[in-house]
Protein backbone atom coordinates (compact mmCIF):
# COMPACT_ATOMS: atom_id res chain seq x y z
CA UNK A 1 -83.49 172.41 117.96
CA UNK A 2 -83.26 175.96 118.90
CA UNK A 3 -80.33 177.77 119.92
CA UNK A 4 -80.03 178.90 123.57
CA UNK A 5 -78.35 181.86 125.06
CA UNK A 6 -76.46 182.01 127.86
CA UNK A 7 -76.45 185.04 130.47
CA UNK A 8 -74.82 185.36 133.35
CA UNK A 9 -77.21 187.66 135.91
CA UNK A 10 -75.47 187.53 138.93
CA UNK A 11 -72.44 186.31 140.94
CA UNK A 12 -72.56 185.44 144.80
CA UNK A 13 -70.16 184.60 147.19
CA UNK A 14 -70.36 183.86 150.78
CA UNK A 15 -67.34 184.67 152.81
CA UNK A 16 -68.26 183.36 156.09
CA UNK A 17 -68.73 179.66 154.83
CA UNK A 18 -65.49 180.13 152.38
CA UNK A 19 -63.53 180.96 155.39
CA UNK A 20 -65.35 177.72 157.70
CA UNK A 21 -65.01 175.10 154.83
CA UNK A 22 -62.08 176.14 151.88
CA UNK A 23 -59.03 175.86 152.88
CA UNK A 24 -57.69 179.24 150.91
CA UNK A 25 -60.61 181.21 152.92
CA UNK A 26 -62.19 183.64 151.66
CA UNK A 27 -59.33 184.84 149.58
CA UNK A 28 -60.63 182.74 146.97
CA UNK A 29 -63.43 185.53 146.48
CA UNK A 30 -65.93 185.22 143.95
CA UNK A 31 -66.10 182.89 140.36
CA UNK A 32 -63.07 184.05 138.65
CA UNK A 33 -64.36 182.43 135.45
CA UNK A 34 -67.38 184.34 134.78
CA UNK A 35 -68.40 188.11 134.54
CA UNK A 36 -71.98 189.50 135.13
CA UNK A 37 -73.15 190.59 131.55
CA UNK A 38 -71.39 187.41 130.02
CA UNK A 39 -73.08 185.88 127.08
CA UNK A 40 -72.32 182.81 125.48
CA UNK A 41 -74.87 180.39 123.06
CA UNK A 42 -75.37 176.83 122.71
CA UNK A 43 -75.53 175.48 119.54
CA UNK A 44 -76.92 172.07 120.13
CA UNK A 45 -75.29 168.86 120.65
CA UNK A 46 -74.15 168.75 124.29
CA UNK A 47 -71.34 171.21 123.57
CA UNK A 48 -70.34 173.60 125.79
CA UNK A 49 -69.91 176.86 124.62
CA UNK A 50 -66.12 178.10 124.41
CA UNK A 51 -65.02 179.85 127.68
CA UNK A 52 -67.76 178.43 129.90
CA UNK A 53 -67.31 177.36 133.18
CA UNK A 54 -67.14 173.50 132.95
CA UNK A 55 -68.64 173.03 136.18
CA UNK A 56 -71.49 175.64 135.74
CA UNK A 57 -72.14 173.46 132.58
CA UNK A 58 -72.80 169.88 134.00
CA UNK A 59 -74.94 172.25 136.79
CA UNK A 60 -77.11 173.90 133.85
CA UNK A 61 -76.99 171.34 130.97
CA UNK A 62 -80.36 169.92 131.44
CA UNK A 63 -82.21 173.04 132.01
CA UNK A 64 -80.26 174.51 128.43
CA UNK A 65 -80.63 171.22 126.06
CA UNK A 66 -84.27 170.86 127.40
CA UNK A 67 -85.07 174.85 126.12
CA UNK A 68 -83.18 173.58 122.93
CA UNK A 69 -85.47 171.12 122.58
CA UNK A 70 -88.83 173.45 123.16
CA UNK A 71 -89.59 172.77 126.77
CA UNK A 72 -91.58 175.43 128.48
CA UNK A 73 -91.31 176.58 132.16
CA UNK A 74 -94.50 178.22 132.59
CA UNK A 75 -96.38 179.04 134.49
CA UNK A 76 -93.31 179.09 136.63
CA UNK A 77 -91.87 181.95 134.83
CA UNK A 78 -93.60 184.85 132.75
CA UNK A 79 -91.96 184.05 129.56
CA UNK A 80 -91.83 181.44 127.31
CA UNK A 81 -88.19 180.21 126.48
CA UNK A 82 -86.33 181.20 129.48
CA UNK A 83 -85.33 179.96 133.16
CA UNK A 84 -83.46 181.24 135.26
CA UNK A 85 -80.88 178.56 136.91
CA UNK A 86 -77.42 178.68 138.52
CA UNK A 87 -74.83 176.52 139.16
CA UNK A 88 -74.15 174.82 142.36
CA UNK A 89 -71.51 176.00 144.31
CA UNK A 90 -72.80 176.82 147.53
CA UNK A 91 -70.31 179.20 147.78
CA UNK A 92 -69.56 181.25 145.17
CA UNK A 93 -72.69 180.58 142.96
CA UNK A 94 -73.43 182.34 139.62
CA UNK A 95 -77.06 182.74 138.50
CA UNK A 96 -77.65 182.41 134.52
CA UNK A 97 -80.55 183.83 132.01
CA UNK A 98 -81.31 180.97 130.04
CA UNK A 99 -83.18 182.08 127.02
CA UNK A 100 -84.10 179.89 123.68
CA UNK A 101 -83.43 181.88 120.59
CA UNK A 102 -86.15 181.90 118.07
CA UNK A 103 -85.17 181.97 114.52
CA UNK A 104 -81.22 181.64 115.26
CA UNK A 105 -81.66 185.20 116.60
């Protein structure tokens, strides 16, 4: 098993369907549980690495333990190791690196 790192790229949020479907609006405002330049690595097992979102988790899990386990999304992307996924909140979405770490970099 390989180690994976965890990036977060981006952070979106959609104030026009926050105000039409939450009921706070779009006071909400962005994920408050994740920063762009975040980094966090998964070890193996199914745990989720401390201060993760646990919903962005069950959204990326299968995408992270199947780089852990030496899948390959090419020729999808232009580098071996990595994906990019994000999780699944259609309105405040975050978009991750996910990168497997050769040699427990």
């Amino acid at each position: 098993m390989k180690r994976v790192k965890i990036t977060v790229l981006r952070k979106e949020f959609y104030p026009e369907y926050a105000d039409a479907y939450l009921t706070e609006g779009r006071e909400v405002g962005p994920c408050p549980m994740l920063e762009v330049g975040d980094a966090f690595v998964f070890e193996g097992g199914a745990q989720m690495p401390e201060g993760f979102c646990p919903w962005a988790w069950v959204d990326i899990y299968n995408s992270v333990s199947a780089l852990a386990a030496g899948a390959s999304y090419a020729p999808w992307n232009n580098r071996e190791g990595q994906t990019i996924v994000c999780c699944t909140d259609g309105i405040r979405p975050v978009v991750f690196e996910l990168h497997a770490m050769e040699d427990w970099e």
